[in-house]
PDB file of N, CA and C in Angstrom:
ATOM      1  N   UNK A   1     176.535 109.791   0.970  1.00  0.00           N
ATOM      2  CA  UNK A   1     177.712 109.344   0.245  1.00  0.00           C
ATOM      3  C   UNK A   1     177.799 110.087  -1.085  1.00  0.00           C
ATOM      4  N   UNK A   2     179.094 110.265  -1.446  1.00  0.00           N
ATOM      5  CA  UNK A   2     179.098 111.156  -2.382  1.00  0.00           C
ATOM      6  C   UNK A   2     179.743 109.868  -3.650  1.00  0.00           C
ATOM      7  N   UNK A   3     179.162 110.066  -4.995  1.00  0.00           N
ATOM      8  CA  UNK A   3     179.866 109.317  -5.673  1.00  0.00           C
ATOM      9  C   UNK A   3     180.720 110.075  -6.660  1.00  0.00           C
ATOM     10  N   UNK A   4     181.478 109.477  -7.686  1.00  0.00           N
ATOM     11  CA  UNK A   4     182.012 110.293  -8.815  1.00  0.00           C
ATOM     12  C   UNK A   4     180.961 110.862  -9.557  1.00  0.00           C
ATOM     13  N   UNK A   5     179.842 110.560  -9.424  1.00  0.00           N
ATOM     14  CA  UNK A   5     179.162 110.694 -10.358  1.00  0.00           C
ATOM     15  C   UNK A   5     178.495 111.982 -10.170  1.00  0.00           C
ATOM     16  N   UNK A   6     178.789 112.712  -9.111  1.00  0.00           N
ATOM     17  CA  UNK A   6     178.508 113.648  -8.586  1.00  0.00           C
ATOM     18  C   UNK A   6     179.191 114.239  -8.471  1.00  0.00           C
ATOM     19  N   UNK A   7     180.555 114.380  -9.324  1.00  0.00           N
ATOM     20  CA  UNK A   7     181.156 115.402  -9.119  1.00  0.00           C
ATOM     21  C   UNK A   7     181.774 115.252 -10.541  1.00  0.00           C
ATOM     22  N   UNK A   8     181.716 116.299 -11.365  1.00  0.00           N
ATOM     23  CA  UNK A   8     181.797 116.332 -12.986  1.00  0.00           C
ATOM     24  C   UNK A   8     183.456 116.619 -13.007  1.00  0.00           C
ATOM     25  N   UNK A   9     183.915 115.902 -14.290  1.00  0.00           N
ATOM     26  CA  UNK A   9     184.929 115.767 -14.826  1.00  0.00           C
ATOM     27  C   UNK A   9     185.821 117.309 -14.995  1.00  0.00           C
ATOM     28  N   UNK A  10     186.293 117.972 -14.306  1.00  0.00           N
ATOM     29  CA  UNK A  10     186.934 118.890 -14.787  1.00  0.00           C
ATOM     30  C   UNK A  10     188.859 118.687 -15.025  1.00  0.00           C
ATOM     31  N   UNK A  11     188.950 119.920 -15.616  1.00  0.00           N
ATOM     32  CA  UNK A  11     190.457 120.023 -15.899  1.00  0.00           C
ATOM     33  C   UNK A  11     191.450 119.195 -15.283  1.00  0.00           C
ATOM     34  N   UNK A  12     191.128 119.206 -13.846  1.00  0.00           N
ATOM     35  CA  UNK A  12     192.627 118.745 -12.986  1.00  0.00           C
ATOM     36  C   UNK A  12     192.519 117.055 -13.454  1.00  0.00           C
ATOM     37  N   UNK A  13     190.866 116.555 -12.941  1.00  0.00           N
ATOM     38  CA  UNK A  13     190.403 115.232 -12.918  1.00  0.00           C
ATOM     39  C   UNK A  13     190.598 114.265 -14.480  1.00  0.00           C
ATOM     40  N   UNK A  14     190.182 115.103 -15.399  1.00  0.00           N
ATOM     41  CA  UNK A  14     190.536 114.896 -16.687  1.00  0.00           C
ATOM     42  C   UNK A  14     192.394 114.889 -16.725  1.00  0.00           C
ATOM     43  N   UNK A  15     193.030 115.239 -16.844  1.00  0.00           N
ATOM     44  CA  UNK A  15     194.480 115.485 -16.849  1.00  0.00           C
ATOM     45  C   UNK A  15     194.995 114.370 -16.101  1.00  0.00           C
ATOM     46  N   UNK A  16     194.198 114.186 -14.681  1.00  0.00           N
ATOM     47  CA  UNK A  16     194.683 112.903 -13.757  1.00  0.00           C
ATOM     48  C   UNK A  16     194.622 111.499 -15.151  1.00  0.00           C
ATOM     49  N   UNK A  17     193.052 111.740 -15.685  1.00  0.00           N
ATOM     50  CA  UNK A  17     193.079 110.062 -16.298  1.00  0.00           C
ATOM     51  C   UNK A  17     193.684 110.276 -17.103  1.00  0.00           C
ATOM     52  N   UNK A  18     194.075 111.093 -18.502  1.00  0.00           N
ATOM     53  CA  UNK A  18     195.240 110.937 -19.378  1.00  0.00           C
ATOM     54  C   UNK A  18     196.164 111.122 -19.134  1.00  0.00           C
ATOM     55  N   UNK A  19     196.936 111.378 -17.962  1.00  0.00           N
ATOM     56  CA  UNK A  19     198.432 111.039 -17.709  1.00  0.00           C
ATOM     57  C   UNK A  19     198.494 109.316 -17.059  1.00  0.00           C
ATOM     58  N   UNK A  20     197.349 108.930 -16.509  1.00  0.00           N
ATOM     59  CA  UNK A  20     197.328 108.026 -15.892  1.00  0.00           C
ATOM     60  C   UNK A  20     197.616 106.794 -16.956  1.00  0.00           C
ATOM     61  N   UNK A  21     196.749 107.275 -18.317  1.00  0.00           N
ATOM     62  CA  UNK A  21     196.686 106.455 -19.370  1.00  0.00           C
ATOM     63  C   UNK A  21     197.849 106.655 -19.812  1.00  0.00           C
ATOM     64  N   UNK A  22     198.250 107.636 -20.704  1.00  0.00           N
ATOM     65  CA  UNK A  22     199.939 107.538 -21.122  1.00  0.00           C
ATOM     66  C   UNK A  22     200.793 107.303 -20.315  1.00  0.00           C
ATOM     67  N   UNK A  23     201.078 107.016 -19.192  1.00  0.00           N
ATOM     68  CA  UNK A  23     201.980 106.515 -18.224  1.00  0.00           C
ATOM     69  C   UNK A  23     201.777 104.877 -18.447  1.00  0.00           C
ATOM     70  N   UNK A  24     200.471 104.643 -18.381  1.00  0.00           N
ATOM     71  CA  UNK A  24     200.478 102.922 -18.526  1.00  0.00           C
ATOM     72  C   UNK A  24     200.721 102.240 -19.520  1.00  0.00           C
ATOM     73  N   UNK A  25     200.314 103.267 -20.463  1.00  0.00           N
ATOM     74  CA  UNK A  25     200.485 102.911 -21.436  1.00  0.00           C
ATOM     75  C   UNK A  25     202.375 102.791 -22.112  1.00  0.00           C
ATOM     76  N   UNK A  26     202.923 103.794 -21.920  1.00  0.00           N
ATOM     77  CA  UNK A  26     204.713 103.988 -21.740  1.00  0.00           C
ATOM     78  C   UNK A  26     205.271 102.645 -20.929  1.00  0.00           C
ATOM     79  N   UNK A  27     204.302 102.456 -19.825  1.00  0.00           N
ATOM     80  CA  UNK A  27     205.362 101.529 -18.883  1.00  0.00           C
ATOM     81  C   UNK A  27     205.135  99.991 -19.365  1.00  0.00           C
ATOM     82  N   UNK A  28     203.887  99.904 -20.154  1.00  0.00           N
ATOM     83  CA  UNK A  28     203.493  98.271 -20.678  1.00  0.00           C
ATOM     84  C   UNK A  28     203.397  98.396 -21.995  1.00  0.00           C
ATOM     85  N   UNK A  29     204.105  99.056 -22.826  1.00  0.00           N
ATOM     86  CA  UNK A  29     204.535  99.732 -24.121  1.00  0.00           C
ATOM     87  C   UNK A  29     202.819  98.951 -25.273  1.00  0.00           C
ATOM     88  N   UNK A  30     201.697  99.512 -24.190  1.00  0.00           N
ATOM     89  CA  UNK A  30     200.731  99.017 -25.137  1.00  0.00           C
ATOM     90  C   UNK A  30     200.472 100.445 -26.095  1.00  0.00           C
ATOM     91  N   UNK A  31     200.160 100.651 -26.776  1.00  0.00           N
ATOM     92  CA  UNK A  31     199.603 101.319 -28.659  1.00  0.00           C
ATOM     93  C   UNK A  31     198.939 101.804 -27.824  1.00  0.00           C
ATOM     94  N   UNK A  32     198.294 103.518 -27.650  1.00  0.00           N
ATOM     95  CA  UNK A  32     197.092 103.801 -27.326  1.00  0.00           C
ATOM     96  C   UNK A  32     196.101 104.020 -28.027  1.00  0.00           C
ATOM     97  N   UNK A  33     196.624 103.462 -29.246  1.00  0.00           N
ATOM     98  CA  UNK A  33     195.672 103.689 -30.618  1.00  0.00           C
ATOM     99  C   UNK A  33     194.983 102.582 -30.741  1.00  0.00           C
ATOM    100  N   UNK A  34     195.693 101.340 -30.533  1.00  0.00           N
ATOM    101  CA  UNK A  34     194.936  99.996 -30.910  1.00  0.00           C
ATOM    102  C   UNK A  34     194.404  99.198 -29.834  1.00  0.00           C
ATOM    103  N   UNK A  35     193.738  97.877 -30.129  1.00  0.00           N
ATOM    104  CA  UNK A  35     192.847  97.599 -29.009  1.00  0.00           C
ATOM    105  C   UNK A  35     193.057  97.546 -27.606  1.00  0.00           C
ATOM    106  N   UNK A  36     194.666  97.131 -27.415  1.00  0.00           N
ATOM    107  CA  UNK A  36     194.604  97.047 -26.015  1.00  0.00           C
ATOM    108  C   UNK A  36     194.657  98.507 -24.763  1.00  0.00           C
ATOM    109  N   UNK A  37     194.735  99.425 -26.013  1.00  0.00           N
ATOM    110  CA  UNK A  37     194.691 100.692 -25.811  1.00  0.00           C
ATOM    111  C   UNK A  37     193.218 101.280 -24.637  1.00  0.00           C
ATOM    112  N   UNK A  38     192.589 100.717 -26.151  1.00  0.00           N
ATOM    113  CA  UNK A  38     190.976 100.816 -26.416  1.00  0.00           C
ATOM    114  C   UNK A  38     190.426 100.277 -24.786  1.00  0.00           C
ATOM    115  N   UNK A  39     191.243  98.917 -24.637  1.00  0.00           N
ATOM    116  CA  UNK A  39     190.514  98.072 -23.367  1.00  0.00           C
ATOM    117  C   UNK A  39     191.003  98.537 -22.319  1.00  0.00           C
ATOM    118  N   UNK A  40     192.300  99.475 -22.133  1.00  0.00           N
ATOM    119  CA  UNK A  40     192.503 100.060 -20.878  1.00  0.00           C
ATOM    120  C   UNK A  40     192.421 101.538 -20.926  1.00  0.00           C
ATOM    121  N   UNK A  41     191.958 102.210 -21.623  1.00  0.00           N
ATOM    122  CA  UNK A  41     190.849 103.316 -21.485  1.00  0.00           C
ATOM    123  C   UNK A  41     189.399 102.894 -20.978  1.00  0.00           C
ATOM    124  N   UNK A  42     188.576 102.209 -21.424  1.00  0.00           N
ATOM    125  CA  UNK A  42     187.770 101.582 -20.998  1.00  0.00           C
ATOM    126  C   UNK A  42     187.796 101.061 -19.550  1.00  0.00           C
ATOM    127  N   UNK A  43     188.944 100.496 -18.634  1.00  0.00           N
ATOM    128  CA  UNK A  43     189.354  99.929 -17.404  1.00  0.00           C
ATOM    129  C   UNK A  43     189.647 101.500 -16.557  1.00  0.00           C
ATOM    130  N   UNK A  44     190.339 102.426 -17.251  1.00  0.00           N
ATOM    131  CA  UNK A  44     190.514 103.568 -16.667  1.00  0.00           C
ATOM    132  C   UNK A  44     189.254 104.370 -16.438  1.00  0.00           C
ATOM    133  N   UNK A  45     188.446 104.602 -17.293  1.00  0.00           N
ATOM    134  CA  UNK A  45     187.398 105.312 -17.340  1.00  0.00           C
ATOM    135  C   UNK A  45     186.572 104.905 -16.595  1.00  0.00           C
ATOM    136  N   UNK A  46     186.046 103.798 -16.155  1.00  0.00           N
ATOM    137  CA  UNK A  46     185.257 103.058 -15.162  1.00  0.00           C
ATOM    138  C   UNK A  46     185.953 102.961 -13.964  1.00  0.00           C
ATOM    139  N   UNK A  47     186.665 102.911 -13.510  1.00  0.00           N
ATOM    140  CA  UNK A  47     187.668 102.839 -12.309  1.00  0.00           C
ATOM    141  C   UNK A  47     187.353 104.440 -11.691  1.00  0.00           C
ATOM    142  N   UNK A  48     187.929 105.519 -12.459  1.00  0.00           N
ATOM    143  CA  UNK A  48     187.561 106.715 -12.341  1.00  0.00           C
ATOM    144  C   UNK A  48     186.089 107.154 -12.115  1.00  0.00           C
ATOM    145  N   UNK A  49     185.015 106.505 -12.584  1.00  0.00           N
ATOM    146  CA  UNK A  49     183.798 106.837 -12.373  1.00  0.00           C
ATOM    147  C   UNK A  49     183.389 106.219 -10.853  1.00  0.00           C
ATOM    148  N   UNK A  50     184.287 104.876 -10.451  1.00  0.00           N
ATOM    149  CA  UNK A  50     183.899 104.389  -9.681  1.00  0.00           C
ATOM    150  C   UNK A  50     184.231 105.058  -8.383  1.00  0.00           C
ATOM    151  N   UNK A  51     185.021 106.159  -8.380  1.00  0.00           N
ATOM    152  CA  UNK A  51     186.042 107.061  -7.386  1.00  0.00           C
ATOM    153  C   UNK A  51     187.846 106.849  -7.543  1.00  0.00           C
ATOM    154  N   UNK A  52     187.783 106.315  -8.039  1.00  0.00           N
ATOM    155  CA  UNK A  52     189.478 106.125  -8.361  1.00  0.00           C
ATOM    156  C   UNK A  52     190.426 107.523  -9.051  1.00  0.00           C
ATOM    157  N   UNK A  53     190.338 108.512  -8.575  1.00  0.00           N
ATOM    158  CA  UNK A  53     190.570 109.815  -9.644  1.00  0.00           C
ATOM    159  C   UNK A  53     191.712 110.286  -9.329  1.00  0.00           C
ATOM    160  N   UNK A  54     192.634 110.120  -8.396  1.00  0.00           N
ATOM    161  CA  UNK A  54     193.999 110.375  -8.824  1.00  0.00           C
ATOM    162  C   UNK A  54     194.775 109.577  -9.822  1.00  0.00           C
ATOM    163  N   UNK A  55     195.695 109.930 -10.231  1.00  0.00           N
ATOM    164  CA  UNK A  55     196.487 109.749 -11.722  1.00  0.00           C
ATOM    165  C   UNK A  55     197.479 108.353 -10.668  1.00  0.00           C
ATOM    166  N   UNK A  56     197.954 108.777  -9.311  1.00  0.00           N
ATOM    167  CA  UNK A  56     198.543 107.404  -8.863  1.00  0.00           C
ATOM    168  C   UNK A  56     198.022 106.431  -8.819  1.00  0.00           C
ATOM    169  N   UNK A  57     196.344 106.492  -8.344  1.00  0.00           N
ATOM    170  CA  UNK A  57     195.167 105.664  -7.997  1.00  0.00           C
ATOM    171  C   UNK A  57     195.387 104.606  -9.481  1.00  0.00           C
ATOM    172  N   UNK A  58     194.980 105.431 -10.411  1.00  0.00           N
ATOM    173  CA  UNK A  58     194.634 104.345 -11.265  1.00  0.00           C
ATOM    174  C   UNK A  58     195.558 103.914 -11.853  1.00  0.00           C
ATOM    175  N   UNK A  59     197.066 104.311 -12.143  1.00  0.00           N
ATOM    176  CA  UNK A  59     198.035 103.669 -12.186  1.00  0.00           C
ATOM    177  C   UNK A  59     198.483 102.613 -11.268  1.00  0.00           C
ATOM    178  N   UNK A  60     198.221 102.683 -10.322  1.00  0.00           N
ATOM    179  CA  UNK A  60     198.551 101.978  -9.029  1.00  0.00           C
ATOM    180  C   UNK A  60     197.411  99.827  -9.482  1.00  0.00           C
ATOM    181  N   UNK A  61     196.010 101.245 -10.098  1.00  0.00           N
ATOM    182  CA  UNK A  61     194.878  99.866 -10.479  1.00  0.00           C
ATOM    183  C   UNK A  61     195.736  99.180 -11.704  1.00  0.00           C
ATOM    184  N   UNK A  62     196.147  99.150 -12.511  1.00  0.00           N
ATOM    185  CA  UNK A  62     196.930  99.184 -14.241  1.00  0.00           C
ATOM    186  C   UNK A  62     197.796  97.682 -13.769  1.00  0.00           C
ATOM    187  N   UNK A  63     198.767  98.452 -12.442  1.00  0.00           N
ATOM    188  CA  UNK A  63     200.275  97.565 -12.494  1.00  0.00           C
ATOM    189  C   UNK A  63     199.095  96.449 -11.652  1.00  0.00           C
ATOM    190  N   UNK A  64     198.220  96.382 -11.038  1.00  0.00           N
ATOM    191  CA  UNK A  64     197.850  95.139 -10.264  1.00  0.00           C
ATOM    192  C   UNK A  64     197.253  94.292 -10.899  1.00  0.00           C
ATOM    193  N   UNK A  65     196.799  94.838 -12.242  1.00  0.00           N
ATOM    194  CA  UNK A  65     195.962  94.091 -13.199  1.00  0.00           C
ATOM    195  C   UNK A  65     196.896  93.571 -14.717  1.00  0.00           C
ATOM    196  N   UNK A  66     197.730  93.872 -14.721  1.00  0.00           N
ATOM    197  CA  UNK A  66     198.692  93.784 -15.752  1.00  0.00           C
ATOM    198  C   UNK A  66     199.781  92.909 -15.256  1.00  0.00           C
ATOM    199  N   UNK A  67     199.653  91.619 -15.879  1.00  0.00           N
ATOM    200  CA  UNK A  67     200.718  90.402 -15.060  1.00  0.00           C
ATOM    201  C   UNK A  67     201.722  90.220 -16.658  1.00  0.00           C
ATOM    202  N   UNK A  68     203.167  90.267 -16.321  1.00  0.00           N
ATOM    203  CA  UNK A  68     203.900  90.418 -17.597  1.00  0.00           C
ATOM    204  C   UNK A  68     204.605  88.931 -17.496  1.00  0.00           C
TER     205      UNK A  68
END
């Protein structure tokens, strides 16, 4: 089994989680500066480590966890 963890962060994969983040961040008009920022970088970044590495993937994780 292969994990994320085994396969290092490059360009494309990196680019996936910060669009993933400014997209969630745009669509649930949270600050990416301030805490709730802070707590879904943190939700992104672990999601992604966990194998979640397309930019839909973890957007897709964001809207299921985000009840308005």
């Amino acid at each position: 089994m292969t994990s994320a963890f085994d396969k290092p962060i490059d360009a494309t994969s990196d680019s996936s989680l910060l669009e993933a983040f400014n997209e969630a961040c745009e669509q649930h008009g949270i600050s990416p500066d301030g805490e709730d920022g802070s707590d879904l970088a943190t939700v992104l970044s672990h999601a992604f480590e966990r194998g979640i590495t397309s930019k839909d993937g973890l957007v897709a994780l964001v809207l299921s966890l985000i009840v308005e």
